[in-house]
PDB file of N, CA and C in Angstrom:
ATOM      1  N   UNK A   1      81.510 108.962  84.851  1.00  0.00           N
ATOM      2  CA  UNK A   1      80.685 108.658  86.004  1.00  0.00           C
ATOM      3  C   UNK A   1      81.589 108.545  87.228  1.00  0.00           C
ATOM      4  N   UNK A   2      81.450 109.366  88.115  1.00  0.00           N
ATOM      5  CA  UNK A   2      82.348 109.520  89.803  1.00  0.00           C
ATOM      6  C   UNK A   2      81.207 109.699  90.420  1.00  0.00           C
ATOM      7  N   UNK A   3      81.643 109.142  91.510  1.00  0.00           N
ATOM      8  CA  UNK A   3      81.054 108.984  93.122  1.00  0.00           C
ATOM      9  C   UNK A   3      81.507 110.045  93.741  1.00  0.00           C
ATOM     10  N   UNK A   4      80.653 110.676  95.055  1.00  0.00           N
ATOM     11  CA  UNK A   4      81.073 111.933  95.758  1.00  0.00           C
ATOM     12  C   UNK A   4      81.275 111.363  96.857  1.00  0.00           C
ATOM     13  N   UNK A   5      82.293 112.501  97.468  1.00  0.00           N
ATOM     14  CA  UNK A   5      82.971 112.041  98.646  1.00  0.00           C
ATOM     15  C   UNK A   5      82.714 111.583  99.789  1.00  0.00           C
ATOM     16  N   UNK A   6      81.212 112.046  99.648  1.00  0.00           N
ATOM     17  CA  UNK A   6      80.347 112.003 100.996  1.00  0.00           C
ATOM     18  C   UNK A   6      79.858 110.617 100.879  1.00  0.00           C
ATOM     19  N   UNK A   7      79.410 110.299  99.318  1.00  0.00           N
ATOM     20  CA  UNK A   7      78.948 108.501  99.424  1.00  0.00           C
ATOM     21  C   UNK A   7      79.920 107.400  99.576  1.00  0.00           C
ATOM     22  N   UNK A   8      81.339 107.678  99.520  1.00  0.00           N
ATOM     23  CA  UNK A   8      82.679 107.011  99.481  1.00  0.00           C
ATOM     24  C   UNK A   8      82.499 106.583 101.558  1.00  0.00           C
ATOM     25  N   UNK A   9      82.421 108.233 102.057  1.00  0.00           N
ATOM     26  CA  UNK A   9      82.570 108.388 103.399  1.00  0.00           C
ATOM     27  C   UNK A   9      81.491 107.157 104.117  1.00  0.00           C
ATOM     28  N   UNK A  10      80.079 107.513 103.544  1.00  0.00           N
ATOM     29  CA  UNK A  10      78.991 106.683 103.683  1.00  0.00           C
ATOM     30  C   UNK A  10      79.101 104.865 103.813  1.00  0.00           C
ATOM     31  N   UNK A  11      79.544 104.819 102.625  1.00  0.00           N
ATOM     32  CA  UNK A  11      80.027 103.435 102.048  1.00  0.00           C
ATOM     33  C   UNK A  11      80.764 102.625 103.354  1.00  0.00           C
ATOM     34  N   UNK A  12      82.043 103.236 103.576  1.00  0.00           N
ATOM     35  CA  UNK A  12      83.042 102.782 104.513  1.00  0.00           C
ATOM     36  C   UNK A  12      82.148 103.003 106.316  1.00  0.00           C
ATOM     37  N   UNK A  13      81.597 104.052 106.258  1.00  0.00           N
ATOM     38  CA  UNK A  13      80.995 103.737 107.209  1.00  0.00           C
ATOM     39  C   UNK A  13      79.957 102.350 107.675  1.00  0.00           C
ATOM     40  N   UNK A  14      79.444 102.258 106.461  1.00  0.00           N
ATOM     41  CA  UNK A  14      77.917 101.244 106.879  1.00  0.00           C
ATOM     42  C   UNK A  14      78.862 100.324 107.084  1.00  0.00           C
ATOM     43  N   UNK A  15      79.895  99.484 106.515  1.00  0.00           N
ATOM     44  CA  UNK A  15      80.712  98.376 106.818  1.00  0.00           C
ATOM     45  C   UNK A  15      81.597  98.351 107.802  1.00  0.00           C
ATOM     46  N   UNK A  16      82.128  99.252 108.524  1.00  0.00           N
ATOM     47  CA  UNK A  16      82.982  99.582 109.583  1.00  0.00           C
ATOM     48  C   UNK A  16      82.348 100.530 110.553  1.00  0.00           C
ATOM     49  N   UNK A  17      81.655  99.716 111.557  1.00  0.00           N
ATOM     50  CA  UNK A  17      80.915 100.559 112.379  1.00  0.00           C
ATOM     51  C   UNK A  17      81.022 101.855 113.579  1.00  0.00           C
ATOM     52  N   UNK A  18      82.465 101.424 113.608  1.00  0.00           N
ATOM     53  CA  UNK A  18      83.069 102.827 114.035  1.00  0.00           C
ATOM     54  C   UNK A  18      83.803 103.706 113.767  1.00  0.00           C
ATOM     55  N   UNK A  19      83.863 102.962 112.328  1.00  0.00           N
ATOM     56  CA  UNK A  19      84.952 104.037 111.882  1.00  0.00           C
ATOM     57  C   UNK A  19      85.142 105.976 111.523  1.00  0.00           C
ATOM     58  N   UNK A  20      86.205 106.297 111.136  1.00  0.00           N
ATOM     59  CA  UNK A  20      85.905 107.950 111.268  1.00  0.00           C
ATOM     60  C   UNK A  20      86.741 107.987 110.128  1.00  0.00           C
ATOM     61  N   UNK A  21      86.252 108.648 108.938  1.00  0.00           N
ATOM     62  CA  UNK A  21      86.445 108.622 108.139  1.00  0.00           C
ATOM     63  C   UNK A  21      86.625 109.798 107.233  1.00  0.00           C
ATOM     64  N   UNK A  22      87.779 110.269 106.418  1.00  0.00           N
ATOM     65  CA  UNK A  22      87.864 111.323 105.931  1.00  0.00           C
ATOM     66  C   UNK A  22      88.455 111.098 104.138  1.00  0.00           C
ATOM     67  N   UNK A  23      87.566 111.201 103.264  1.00  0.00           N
ATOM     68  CA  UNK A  23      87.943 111.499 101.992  1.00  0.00           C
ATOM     69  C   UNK A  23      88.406 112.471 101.513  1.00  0.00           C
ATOM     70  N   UNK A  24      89.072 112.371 100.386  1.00  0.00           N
ATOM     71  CA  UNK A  24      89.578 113.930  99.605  1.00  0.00           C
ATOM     72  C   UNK A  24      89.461 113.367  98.395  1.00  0.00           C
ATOM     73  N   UNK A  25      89.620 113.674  97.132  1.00  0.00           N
ATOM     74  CA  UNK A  25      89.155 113.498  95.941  1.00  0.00           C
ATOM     75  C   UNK A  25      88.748 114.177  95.017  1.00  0.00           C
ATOM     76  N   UNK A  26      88.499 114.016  93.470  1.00  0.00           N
ATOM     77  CA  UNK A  26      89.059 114.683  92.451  1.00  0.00           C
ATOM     78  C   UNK A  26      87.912 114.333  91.520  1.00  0.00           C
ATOM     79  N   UNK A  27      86.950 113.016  91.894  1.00  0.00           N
ATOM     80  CA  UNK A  27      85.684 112.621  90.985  1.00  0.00           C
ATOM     81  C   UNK A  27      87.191 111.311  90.278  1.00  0.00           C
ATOM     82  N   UNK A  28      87.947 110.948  89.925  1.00  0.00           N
ATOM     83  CA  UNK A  28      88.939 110.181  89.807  1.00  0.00           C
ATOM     84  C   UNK A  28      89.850 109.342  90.432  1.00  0.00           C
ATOM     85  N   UNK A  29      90.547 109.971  91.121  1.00  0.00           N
ATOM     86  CA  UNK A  29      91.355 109.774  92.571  1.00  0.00           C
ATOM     87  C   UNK A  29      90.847 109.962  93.837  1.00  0.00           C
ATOM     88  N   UNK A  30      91.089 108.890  94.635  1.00  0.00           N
ATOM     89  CA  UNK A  30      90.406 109.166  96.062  1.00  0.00           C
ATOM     90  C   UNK A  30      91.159 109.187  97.185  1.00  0.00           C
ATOM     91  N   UNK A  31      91.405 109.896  98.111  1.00  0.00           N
ATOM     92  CA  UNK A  31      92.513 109.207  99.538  1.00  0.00           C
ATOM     93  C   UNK A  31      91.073 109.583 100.678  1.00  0.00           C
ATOM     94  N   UNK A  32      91.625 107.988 101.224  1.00  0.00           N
ATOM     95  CA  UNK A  32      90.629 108.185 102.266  1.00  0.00           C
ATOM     96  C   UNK A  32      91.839 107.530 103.571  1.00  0.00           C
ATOM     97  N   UNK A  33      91.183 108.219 105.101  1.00  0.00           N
ATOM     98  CA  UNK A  33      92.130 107.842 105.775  1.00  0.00           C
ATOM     99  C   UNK A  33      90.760 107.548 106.690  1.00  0.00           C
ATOM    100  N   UNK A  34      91.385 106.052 107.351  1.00  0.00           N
ATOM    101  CA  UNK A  34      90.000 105.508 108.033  1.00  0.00           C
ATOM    102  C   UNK A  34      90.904 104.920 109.668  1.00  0.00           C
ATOM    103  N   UNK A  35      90.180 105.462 110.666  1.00  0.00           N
ATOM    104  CA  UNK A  35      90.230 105.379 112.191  1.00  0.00           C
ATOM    105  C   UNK A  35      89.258 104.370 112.370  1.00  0.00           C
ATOM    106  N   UNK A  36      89.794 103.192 113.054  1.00  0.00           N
ATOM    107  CA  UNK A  36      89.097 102.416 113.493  1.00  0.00           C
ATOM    108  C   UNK A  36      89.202 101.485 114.618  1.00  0.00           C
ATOM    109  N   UNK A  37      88.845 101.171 115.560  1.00  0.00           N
ATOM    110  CA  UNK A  37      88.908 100.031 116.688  1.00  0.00           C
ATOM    111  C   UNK A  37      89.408  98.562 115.795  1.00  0.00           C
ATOM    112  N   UNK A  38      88.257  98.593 114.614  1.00  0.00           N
ATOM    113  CA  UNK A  38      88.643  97.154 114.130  1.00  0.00           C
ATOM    114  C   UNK A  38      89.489  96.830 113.630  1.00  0.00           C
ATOM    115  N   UNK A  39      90.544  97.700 113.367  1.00  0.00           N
ATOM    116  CA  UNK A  39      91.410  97.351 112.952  1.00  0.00           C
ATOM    117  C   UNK A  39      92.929  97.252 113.766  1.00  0.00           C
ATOM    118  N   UNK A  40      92.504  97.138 115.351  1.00  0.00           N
ATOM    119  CA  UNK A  40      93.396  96.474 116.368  1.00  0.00           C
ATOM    120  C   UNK A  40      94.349  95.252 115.884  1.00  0.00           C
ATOM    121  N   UNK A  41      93.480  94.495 115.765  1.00  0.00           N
ATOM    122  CA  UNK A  41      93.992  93.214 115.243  1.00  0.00           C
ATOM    123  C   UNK A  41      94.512  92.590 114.357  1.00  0.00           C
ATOM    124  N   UNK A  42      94.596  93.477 113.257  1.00  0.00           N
ATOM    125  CA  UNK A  42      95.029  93.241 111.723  1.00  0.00           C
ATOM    126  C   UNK A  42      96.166  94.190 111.261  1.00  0.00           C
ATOM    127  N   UNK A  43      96.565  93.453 110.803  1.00  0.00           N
ATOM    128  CA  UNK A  43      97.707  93.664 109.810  1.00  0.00           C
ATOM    129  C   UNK A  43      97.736  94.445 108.891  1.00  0.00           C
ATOM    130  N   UNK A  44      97.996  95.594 108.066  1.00  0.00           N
ATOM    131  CA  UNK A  44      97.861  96.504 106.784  1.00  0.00           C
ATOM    132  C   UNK A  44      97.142  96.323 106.189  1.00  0.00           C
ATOM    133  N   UNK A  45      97.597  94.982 105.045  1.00  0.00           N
ATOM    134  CA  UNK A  45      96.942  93.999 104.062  1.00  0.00           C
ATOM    135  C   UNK A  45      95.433  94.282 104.637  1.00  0.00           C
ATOM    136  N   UNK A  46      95.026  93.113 105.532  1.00  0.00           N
ATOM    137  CA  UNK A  46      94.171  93.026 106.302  1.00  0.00           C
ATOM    138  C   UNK A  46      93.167  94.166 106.527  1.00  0.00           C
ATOM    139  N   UNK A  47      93.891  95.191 107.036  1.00  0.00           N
ATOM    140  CA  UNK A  47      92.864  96.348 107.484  1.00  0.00           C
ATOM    141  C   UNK A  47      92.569  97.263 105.568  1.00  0.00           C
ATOM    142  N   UNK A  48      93.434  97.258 104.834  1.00  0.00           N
ATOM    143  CA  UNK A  48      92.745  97.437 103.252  1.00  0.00           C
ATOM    144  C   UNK A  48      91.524  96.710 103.048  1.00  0.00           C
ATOM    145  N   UNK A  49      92.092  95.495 103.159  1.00  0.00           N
ATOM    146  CA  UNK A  49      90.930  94.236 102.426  1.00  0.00           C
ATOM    147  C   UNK A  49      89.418  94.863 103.341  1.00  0.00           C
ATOM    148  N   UNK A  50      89.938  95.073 104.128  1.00  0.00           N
ATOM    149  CA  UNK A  50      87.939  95.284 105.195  1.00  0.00           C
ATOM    150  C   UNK A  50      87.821  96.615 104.715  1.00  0.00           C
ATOM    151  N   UNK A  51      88.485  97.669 103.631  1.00  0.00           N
ATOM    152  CA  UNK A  51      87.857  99.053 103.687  1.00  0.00           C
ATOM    153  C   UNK A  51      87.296  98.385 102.158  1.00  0.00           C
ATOM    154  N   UNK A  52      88.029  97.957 101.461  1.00  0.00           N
ATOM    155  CA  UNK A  52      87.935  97.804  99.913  1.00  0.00           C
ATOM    156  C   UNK A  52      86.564  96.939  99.732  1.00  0.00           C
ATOM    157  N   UNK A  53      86.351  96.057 101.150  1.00  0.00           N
ATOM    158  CA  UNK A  53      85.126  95.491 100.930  1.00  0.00           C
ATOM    159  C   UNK A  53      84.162  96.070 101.081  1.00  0.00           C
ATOM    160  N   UNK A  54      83.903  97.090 101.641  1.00  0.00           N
ATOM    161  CA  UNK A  54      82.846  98.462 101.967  1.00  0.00           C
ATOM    162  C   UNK A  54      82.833  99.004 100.597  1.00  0.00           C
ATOM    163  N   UNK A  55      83.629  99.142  99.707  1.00  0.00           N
ATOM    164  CA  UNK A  55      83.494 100.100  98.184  1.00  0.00           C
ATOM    165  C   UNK A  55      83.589  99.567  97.265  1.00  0.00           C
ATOM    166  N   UNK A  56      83.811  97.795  97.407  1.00  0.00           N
ATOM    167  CA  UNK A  56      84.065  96.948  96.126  1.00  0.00           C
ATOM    168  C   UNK A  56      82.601  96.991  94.906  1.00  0.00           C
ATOM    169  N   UNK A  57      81.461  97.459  95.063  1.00  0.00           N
ATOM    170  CA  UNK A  57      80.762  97.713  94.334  1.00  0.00           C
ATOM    171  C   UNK A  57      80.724  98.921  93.176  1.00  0.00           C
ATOM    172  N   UNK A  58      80.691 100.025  93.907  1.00  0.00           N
ATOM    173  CA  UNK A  58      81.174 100.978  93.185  1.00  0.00           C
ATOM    174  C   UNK A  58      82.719 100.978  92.678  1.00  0.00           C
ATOM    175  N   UNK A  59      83.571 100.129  92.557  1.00  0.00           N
ATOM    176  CA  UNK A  59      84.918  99.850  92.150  1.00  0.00           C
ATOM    177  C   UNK A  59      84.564  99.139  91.339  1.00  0.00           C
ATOM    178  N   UNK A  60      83.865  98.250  90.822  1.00  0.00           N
ATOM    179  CA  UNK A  60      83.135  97.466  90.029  1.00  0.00           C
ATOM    180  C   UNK A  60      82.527  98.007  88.930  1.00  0.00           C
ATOM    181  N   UNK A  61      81.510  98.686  89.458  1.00  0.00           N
ATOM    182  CA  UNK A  61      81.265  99.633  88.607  1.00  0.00           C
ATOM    183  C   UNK A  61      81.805 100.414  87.828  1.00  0.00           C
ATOM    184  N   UNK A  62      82.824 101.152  88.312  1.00  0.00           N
ATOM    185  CA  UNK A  62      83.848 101.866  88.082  1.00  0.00           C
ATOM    186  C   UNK A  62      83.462 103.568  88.443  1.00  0.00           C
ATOM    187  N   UNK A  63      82.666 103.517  89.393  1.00  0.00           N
ATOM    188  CA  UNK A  63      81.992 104.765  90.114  1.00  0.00           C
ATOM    189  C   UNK A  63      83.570 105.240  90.493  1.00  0.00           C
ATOM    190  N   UNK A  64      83.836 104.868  90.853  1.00  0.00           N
ATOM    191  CA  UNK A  64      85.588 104.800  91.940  1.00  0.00           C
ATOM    192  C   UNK A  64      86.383 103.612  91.349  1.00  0.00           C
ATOM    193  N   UNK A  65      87.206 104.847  91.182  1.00  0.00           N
ATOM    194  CA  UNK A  65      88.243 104.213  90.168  1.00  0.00           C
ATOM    195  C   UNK A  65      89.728 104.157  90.706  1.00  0.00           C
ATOM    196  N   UNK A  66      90.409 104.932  91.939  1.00  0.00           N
ATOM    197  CA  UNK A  66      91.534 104.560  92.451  1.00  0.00           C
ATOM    198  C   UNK A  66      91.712 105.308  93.993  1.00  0.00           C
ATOM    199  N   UNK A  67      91.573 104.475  94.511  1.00  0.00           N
ATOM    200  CA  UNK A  67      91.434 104.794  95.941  1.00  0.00           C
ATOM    201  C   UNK A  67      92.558 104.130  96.860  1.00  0.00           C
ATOM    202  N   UNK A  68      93.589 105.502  96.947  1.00  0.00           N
ATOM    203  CA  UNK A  68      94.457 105.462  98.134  1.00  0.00           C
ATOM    204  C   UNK A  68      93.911 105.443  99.656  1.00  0.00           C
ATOM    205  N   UNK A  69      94.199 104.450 100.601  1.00  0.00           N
ATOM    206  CA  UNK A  69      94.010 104.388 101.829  1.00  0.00           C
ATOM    207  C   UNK A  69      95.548 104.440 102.776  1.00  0.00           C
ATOM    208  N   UNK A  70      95.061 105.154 104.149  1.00  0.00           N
ATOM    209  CA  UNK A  70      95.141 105.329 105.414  1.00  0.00           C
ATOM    210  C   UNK A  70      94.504 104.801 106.660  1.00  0.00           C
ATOM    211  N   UNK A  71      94.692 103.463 107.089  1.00  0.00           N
ATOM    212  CA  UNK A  71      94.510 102.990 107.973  1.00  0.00           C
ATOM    213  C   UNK A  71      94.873 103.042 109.050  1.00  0.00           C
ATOM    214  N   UNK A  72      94.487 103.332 110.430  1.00  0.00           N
ATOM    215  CA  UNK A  72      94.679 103.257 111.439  1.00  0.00           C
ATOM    216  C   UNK A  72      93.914 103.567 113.135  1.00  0.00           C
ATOM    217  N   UNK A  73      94.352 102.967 113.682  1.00  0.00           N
ATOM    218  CA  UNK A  73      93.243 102.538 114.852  1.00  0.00           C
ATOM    219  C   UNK A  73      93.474 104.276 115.874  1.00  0.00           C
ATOM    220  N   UNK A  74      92.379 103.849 116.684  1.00  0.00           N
ATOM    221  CA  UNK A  74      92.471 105.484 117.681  1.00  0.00           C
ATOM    222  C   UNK A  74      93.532 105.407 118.287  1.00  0.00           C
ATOM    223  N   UNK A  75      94.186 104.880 118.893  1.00  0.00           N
ATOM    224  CA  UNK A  75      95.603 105.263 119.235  1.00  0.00           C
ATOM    225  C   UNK A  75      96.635 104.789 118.685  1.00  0.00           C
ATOM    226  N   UNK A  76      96.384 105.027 117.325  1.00  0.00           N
ATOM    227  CA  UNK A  76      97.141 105.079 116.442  1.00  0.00           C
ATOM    228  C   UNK A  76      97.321 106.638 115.608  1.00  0.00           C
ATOM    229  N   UNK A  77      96.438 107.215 115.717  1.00  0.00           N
ATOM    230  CA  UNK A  77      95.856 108.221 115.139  1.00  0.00           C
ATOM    231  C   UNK A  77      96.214 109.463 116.313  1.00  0.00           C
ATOM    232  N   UNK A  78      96.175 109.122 117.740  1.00  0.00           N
ATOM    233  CA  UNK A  78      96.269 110.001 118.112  1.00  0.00           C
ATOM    234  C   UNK A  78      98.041 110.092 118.784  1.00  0.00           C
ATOM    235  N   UNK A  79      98.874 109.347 118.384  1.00  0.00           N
ATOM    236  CA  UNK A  79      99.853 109.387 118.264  1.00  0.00           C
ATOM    237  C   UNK A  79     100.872 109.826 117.117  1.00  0.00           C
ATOM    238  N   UNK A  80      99.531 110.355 115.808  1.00  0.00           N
ATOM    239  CA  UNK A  80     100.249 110.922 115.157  1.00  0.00           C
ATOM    240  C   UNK A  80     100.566 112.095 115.232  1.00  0.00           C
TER     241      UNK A  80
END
């Protein structure tokens, strides 16, 4: 049982309201890299914990089972 990329994308969206969000994935492995304002203020740790709380259900489940993240804010992103 895997989750598709588009409901991963979904997920992180409804909890992070601006975020921009891009998955890749295998139905196993996931990398998602997430652009966000809210995450100005926070720290690494920090900006994980607020994506992981958007997908901690289906991680539970075990819909999604290992999900690499990429955090970082818009001008953060556009300095890459």
């Amino acid at each position: 049982m895997s989750i598709a990329n588009e409901a991963v994308v979904a997920l992180i969206k409804a909890g992070i309201s601006d975020a921009q969000v891009e998955v890749t994935g295998d139905g196993y492995k996931y990398q998602a890299e997430v652009v966000s304002s809210e995450f100005a203020a926070l720290n690494k740790v920090k900006r994980h914990q607020k994506v992981y709380a958007t997908v901690n259900e289906v991680i539970v489940s075990g819909e999604l089972h290992a999900l690499t993240l990429v955090t970082l804010t818009p001008e953060e992103k556009a300095a890459v």
